[in-house]
ModelCIF file with pLDDT and N, C-alpha, C, O atoms, coordinates in Angstrom:
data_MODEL
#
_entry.id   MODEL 
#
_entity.id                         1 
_entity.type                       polymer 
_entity.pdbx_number_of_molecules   1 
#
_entity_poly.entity_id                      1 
_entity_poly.type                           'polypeptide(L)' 
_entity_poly.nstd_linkage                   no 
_entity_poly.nstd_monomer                   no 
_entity_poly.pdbx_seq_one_letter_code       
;(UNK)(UNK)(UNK)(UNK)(UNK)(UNK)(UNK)(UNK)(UNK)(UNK)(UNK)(UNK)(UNK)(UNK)(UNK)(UNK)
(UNK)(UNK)(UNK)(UNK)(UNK)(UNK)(UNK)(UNK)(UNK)(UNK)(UNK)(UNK)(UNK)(UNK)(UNK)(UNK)
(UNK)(UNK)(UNK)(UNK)(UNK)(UNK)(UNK)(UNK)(UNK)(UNK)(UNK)(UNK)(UNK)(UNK)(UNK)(UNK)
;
_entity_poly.pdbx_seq_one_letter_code_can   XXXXXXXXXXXXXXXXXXXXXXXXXXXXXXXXXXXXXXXXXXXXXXXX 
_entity_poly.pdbx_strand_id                 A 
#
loop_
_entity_poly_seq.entity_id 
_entity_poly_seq.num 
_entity_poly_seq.mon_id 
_entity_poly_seq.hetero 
1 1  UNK n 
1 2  UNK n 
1 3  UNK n 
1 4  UNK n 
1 5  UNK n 
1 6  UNK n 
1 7  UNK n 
1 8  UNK n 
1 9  UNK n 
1 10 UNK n 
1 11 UNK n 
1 12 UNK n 
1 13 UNK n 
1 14 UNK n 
1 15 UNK n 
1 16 UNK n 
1 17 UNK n 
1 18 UNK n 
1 19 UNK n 
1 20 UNK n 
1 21 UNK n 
1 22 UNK n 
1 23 UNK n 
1 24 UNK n 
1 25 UNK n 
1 26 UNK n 
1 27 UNK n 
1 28 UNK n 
1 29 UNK n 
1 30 UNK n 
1 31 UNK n 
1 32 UNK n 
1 33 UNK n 
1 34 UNK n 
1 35 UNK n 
1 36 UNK n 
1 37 UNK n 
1 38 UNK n 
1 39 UNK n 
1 40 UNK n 
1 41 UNK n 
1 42 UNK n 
1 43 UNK n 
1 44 UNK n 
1 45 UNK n 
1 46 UNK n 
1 47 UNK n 
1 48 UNK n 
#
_struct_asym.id          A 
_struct_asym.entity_id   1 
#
loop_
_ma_qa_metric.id 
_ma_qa_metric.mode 
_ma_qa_metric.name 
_ma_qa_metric.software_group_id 
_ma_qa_metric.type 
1 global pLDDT . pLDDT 
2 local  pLDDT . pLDDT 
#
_ma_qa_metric_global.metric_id      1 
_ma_qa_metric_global.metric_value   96.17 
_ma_qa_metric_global.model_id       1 
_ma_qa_metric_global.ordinal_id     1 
#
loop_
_ma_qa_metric_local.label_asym_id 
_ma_qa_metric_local.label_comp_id 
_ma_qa_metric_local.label_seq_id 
_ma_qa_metric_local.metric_id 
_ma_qa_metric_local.metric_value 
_ma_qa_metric_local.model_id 
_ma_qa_metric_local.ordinal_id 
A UNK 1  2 98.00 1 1  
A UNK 2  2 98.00 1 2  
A UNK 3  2 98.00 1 3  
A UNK 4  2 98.00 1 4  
A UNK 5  2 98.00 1 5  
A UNK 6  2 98.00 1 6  
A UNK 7  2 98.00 1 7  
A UNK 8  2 97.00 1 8  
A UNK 9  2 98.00 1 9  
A UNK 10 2 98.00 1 10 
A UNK 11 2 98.00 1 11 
A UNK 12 2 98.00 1 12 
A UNK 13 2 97.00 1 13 
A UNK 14 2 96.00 1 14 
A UNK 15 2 91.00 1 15 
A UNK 16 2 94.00 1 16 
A UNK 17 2 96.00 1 17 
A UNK 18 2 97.00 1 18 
A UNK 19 2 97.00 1 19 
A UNK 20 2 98.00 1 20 
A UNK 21 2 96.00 1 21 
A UNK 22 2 97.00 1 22 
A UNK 23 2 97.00 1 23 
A UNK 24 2 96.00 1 24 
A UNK 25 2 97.00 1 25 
A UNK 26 2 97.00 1 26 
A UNK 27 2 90.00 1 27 
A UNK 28 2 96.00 1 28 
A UNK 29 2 96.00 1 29 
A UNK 30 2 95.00 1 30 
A UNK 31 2 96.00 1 31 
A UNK 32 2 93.00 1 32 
A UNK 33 2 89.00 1 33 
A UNK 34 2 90.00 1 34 
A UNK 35 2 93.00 1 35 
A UNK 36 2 94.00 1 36 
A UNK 37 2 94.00 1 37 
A UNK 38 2 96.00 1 38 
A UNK 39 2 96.00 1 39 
A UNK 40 2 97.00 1 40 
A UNK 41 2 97.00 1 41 
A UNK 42 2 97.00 1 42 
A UNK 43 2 97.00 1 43 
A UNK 44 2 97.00 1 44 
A UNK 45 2 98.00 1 45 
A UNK 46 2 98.00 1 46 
A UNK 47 2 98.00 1 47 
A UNK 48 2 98.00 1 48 
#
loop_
_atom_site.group_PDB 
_atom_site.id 
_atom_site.type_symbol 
_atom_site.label_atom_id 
_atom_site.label_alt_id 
_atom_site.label_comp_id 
_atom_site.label_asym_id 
_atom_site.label_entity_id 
_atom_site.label_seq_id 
_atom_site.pdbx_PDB_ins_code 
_atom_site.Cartn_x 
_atom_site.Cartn_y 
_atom_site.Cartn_z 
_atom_site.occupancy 
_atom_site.B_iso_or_equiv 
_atom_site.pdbx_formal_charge 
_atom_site.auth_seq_id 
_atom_site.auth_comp_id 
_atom_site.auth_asym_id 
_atom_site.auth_atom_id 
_atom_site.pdbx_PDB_model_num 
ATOM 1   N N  . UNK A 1 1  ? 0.809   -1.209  0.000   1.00 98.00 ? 1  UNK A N  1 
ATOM 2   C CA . UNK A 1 1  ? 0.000   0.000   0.000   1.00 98.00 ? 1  UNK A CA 1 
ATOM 3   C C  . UNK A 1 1  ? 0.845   1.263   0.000   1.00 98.00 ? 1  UNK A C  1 
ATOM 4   O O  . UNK A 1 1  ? 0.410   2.385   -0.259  1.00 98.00 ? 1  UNK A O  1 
ATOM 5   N N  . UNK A 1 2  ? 2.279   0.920   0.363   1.00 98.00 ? 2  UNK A N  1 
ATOM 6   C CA . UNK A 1 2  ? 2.981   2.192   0.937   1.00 98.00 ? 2  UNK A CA 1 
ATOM 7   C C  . UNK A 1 2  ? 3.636   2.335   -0.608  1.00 98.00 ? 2  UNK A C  1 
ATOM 8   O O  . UNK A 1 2  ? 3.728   3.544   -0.820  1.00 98.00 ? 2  UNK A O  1 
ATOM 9   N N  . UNK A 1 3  ? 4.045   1.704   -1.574  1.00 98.00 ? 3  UNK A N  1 
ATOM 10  C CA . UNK A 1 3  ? 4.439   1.706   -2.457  1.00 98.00 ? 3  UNK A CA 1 
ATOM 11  C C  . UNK A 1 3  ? 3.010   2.161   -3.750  1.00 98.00 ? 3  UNK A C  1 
ATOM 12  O O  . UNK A 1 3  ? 3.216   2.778   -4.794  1.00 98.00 ? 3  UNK A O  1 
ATOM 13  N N  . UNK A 1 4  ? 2.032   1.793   -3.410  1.00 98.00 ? 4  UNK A N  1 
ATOM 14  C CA . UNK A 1 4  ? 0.616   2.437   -4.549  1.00 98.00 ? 4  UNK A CA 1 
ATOM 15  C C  . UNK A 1 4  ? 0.413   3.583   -4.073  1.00 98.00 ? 4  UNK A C  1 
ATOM 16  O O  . UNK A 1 4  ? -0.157  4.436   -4.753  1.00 98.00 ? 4  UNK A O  1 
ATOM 17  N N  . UNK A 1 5  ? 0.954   3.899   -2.471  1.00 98.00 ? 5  UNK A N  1 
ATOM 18  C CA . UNK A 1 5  ? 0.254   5.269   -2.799  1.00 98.00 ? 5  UNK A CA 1 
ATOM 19  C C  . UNK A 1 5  ? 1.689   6.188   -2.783  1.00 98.00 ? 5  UNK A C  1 
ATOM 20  O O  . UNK A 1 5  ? 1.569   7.351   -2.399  1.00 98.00 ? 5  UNK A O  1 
ATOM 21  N N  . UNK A 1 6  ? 2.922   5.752   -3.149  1.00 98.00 ? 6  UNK A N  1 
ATOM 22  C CA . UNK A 1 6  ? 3.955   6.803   -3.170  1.00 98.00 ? 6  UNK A CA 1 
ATOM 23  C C  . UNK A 1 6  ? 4.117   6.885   -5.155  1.00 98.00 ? 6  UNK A C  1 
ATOM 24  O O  . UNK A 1 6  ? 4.725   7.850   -5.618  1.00 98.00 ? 6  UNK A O  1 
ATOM 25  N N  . UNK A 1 7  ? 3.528   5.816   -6.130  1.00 98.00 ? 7  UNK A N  1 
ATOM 26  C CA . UNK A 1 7  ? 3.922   5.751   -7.209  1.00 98.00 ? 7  UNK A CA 1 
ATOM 27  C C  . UNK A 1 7  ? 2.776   5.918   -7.616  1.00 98.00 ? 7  UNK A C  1 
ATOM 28  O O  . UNK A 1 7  ? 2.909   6.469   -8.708  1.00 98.00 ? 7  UNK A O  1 
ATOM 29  N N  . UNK A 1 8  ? 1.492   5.750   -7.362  1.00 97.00 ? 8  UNK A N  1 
ATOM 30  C CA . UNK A 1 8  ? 0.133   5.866   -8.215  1.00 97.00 ? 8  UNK A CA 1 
ATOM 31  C C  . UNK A 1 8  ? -0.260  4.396   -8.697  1.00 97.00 ? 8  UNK A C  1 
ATOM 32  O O  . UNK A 1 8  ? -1.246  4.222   -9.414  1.00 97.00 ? 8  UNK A O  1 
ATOM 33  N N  . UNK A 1 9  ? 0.544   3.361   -8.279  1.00 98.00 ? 9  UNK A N  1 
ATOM 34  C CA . UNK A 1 9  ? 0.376   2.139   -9.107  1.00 98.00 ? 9  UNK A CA 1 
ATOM 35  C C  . UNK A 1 9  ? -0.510  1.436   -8.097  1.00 98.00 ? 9  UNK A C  1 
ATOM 36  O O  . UNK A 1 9  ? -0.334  1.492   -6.880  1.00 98.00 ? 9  UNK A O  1 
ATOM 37  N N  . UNK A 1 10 ? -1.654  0.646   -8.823  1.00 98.00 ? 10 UNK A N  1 
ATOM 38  C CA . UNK A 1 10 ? -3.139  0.092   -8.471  1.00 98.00 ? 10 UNK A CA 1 
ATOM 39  C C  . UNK A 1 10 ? -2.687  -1.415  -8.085  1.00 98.00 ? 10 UNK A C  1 
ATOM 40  O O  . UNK A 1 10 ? -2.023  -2.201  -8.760  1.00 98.00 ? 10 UNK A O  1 
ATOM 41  N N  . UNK A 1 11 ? -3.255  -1.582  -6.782  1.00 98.00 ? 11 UNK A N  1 
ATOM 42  C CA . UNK A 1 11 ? -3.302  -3.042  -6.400  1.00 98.00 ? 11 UNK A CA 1 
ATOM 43  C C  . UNK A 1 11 ? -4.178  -3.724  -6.840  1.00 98.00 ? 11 UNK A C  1 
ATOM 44  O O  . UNK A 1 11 ? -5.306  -3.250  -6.972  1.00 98.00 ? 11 UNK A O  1 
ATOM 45  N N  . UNK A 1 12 ? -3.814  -5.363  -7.279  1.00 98.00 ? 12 UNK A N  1 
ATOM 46  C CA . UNK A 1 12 ? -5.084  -6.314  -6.915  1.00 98.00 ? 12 UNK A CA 1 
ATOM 47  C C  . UNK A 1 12 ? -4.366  -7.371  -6.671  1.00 98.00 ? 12 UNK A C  1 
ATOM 48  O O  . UNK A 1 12 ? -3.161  -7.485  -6.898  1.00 98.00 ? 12 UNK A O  1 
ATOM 49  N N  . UNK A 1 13 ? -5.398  -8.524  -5.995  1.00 97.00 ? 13 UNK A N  1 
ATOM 50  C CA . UNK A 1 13 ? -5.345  -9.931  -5.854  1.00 97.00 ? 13 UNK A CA 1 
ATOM 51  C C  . UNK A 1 13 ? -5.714  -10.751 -6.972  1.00 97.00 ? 13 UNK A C  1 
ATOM 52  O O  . UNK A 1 13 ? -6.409  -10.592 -7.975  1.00 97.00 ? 13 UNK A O  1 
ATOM 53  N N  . UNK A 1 14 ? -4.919  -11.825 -6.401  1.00 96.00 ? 14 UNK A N  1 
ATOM 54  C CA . UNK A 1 14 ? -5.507  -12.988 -7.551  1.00 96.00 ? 14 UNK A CA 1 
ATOM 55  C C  . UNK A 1 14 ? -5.766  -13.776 -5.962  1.00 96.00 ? 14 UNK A C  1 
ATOM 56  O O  . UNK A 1 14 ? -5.354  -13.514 -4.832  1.00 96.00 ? 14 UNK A O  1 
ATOM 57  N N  . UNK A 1 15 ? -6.777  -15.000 -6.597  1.00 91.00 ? 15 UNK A N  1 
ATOM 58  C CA . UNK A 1 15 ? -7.502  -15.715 -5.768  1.00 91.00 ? 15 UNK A CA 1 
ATOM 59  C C  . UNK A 1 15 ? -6.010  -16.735 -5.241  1.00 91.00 ? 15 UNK A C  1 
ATOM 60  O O  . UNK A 1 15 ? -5.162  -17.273 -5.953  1.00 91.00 ? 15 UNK A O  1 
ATOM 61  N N  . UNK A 1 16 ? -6.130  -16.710 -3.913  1.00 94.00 ? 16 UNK A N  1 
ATOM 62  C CA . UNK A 1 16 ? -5.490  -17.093 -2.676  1.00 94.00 ? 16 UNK A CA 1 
ATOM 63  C C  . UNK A 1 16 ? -5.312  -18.334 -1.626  1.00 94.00 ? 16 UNK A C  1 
ATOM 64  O O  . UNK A 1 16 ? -6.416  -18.851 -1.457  1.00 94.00 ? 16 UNK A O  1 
ATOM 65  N N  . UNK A 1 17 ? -4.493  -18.858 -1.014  1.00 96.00 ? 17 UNK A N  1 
ATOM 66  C CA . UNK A 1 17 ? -4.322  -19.407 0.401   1.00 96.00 ? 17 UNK A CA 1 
ATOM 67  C C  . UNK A 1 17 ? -5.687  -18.717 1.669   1.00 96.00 ? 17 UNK A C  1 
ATOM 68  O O  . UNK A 1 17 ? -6.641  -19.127 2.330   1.00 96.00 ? 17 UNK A O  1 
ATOM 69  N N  . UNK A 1 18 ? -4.947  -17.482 1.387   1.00 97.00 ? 18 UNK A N  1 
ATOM 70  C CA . UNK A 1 18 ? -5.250  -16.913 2.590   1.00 97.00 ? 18 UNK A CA 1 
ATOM 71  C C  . UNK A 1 18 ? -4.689  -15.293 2.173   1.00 97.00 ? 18 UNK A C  1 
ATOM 72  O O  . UNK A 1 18 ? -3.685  -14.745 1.717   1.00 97.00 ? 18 UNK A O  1 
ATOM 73  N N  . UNK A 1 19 ? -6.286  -14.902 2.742   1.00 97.00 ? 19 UNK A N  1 
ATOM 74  C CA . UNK A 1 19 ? -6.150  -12.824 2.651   1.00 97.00 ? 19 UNK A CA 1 
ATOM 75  C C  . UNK A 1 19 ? -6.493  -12.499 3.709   1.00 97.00 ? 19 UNK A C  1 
ATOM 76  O O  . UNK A 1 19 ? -7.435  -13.042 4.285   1.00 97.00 ? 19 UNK A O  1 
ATOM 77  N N  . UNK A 1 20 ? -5.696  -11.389 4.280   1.00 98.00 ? 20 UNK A N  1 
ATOM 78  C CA . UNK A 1 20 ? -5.869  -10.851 5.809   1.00 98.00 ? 20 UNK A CA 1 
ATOM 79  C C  . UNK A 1 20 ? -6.974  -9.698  4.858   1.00 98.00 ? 20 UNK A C  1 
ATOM 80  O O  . UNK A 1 20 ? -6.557  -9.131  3.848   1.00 98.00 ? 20 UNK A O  1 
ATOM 81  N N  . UNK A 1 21 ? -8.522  -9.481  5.436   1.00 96.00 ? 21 UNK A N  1 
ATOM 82  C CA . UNK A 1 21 ? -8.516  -8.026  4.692   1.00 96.00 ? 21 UNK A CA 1 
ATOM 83  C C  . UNK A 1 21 ? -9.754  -7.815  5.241   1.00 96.00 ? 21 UNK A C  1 
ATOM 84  O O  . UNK A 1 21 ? -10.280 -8.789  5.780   1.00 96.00 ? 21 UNK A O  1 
ATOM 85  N N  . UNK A 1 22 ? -10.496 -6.499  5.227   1.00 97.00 ? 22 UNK A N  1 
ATOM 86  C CA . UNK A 1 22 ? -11.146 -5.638  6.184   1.00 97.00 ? 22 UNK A CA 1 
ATOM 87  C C  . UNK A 1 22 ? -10.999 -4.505  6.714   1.00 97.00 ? 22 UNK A C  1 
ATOM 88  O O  . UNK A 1 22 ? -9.897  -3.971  6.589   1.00 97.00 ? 22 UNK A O  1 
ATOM 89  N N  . UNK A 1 23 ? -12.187 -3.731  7.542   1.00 97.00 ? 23 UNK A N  1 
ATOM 90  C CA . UNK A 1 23 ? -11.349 -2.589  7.986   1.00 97.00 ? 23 UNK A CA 1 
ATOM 91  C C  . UNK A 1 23 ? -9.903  -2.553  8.634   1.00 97.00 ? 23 UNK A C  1 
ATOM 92  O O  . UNK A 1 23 ? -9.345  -3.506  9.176   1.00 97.00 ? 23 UNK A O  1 
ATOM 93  N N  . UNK A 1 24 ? -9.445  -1.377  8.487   1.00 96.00 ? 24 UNK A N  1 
ATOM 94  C CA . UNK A 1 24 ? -7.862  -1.192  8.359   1.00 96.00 ? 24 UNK A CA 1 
ATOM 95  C C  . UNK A 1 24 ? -6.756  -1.735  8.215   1.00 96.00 ? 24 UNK A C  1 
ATOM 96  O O  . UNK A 1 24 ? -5.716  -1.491  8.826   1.00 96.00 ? 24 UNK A O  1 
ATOM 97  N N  . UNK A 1 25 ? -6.990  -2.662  7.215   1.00 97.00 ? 25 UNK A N  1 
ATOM 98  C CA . UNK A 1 25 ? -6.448  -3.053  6.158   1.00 97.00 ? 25 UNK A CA 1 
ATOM 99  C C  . UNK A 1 25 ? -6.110  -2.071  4.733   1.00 97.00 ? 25 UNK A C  1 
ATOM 100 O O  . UNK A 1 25 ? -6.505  -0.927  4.511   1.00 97.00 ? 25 UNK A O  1 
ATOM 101 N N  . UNK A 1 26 ? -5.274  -2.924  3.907   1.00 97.00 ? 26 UNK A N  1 
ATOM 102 C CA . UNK A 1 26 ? -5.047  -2.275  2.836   1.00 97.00 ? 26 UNK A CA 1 
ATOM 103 C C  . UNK A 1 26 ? -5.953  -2.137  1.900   1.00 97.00 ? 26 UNK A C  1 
ATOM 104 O O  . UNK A 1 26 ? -5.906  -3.205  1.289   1.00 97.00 ? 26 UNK A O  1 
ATOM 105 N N  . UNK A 1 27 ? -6.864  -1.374  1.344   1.00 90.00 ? 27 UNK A N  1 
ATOM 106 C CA . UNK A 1 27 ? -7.400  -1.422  0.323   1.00 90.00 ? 27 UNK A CA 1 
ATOM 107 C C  . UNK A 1 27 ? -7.212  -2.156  -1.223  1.00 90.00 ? 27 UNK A C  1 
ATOM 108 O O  . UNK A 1 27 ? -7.031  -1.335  -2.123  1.00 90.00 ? 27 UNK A O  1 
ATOM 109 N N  . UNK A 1 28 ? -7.226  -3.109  -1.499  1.00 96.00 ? 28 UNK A N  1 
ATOM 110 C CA . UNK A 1 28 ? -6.912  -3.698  -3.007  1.00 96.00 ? 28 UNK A CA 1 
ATOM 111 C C  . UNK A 1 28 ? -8.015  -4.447  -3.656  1.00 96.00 ? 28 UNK A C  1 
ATOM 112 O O  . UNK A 1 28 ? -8.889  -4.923  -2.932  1.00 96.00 ? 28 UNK A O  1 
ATOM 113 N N  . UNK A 1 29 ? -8.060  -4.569  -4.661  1.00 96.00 ? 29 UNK A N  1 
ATOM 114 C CA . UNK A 1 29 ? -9.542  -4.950  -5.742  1.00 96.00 ? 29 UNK A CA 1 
ATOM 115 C C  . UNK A 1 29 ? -8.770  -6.167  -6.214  1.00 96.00 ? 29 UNK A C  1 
ATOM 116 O O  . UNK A 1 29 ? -7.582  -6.129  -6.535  1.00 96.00 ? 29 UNK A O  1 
ATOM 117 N N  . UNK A 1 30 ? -9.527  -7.237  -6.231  1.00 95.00 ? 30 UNK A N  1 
ATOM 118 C CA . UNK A 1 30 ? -9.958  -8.842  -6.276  1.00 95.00 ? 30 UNK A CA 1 
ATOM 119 C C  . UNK A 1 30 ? -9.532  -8.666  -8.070  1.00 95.00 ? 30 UNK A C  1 
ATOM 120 O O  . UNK A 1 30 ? -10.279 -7.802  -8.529  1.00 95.00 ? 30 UNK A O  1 
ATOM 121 N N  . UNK A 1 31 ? -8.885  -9.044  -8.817  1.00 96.00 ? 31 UNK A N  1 
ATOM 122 C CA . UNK A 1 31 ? -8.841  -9.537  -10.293 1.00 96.00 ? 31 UNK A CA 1 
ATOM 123 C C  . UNK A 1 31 ? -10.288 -10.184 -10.360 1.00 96.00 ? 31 UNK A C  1 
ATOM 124 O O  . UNK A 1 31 ? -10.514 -11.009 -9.475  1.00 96.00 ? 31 UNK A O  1 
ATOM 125 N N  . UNK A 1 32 ? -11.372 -9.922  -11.332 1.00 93.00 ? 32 UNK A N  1 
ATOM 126 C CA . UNK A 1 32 ? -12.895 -10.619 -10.979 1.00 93.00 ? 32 UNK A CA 1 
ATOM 127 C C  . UNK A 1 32 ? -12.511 -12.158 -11.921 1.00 93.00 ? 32 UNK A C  1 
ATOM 128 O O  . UNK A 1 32 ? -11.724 -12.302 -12.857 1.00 93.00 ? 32 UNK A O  1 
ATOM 129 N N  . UNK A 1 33 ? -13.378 -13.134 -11.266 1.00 89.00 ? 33 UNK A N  1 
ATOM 130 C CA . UNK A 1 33 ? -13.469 -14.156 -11.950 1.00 89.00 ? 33 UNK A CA 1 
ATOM 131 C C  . UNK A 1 33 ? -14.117 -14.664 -13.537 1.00 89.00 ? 33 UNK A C  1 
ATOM 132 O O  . UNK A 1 33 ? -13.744 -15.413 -14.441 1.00 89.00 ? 33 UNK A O  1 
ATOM 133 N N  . UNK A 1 34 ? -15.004 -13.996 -13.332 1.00 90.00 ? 34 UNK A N  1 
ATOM 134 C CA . UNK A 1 34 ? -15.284 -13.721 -14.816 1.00 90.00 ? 34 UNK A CA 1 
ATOM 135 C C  . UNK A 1 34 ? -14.507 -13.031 -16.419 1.00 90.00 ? 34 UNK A C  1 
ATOM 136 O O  . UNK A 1 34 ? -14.609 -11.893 -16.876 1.00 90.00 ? 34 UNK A O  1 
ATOM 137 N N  . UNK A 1 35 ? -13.817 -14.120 -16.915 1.00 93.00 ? 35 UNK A N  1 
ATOM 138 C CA . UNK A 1 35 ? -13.218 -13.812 -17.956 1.00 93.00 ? 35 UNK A CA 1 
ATOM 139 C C  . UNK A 1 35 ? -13.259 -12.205 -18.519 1.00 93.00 ? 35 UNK A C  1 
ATOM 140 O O  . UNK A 1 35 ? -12.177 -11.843 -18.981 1.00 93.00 ? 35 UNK A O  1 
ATOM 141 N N  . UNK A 1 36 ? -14.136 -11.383 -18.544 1.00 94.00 ? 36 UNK A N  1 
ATOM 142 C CA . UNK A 1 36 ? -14.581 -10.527 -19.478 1.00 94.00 ? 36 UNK A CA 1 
ATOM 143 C C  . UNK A 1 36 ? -14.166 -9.437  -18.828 1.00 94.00 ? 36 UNK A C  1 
ATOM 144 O O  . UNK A 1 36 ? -13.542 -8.483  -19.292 1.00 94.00 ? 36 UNK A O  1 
ATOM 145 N N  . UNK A 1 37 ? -14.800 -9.745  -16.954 1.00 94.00 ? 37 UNK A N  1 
ATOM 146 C CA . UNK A 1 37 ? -14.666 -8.301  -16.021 1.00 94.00 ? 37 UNK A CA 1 
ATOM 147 C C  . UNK A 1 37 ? -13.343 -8.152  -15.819 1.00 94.00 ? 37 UNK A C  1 
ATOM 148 O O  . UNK A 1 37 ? -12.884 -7.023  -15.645 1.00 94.00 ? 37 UNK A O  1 
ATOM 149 N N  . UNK A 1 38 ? -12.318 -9.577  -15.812 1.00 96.00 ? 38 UNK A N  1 
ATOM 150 C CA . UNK A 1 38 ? -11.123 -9.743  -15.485 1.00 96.00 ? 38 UNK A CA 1 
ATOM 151 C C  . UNK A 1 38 ? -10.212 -8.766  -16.643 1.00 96.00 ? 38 UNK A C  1 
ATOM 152 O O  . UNK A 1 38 ? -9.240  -8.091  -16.306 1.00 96.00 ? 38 UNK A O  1 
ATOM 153 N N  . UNK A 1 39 ? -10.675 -8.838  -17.873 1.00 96.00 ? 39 UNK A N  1 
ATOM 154 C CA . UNK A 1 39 ? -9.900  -8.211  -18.955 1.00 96.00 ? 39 UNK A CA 1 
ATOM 155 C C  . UNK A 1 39 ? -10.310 -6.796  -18.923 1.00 96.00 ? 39 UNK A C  1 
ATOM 156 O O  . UNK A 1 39 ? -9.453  -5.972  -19.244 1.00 96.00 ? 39 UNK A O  1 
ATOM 157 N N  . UNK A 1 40 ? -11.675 -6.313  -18.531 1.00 97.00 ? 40 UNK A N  1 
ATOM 158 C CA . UNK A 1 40 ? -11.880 -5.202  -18.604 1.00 97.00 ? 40 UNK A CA 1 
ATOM 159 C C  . UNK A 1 40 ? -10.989 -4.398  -17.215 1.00 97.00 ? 40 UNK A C  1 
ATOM 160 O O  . UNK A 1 40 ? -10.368 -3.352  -17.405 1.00 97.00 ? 40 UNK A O  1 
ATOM 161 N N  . UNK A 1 41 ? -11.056 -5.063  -15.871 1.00 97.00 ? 41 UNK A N  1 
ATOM 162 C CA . UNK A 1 41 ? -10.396 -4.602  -15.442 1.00 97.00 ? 41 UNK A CA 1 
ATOM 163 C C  . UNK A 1 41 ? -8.878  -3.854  -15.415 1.00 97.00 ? 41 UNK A C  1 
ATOM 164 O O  . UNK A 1 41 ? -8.528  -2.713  -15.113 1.00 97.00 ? 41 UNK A O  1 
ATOM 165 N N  . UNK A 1 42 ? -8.174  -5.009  -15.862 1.00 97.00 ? 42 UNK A N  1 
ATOM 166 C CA . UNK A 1 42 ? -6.908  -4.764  -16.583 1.00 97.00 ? 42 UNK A CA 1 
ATOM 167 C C  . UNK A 1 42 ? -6.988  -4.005  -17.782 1.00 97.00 ? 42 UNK A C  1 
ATOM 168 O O  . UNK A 1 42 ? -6.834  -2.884  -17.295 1.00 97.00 ? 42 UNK A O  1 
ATOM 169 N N  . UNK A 1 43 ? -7.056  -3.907  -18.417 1.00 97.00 ? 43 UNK A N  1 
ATOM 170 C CA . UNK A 1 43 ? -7.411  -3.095  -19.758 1.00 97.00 ? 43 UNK A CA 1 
ATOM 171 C C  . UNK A 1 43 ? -6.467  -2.043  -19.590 1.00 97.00 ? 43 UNK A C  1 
ATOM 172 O O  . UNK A 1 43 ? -5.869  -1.764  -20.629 1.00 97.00 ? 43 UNK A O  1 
ATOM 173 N N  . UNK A 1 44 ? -6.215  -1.500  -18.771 1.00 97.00 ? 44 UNK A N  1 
ATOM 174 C CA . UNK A 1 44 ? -5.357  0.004   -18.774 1.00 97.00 ? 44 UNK A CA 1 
ATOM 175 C C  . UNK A 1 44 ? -3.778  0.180   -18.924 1.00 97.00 ? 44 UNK A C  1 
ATOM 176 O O  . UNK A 1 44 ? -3.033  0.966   -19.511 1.00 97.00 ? 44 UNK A O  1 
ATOM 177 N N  . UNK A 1 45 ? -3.640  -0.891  -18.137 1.00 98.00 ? 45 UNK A N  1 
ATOM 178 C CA . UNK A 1 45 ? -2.162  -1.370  -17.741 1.00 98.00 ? 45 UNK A CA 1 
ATOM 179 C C  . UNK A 1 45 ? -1.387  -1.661  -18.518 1.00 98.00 ? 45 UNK A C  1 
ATOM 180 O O  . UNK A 1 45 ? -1.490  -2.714  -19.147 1.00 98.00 ? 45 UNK A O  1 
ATOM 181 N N  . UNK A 1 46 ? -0.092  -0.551  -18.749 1.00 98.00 ? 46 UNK A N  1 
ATOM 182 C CA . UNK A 1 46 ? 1.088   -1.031  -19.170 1.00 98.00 ? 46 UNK A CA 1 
ATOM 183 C C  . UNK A 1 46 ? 2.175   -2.274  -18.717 1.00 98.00 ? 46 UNK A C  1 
ATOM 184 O O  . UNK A 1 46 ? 2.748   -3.038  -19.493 1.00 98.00 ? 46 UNK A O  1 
ATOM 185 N N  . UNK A 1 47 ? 2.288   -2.245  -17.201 1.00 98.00 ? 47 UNK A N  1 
ATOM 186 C CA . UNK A 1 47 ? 3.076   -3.140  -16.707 1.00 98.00 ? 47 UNK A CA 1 
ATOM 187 C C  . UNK A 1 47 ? 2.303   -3.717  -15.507 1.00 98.00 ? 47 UNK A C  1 
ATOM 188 O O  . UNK A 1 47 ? 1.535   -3.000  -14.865 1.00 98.00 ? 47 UNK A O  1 
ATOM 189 N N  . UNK A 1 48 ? 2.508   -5.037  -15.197 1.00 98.00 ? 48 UNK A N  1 
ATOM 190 C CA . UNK A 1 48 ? 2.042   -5.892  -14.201 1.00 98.00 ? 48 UNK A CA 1 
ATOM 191 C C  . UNK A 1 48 ? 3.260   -6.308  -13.190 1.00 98.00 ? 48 UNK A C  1 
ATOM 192 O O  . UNK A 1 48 ? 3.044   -7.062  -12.241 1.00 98.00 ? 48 UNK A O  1 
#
């Protein structure tokens, strides 16, 4: 989180073991499972 919010660069997950997450926690958006939302999400991104 300390690194997205010093560069502007957007977190997400990919599906997991195990996610600590909730209030005060880090804010980050789930990659969606659905083929389509998954690409639209990404869509912007130069580098991963």
């Amino acid at each position: 989180g300390k690194i997205a919010a010093a560069t502007g660069a957007v977190l997400f997950s990919q599906q997991s073991d195990r996610h600590e997450r909730g209030a005060g926690r880090v804010a980050i958006r789930p990659v969606p499972y659905p083929v389509g939302m998954a690409v639209a999400a990404l869509a912007e991104y130069e580098v991963a």
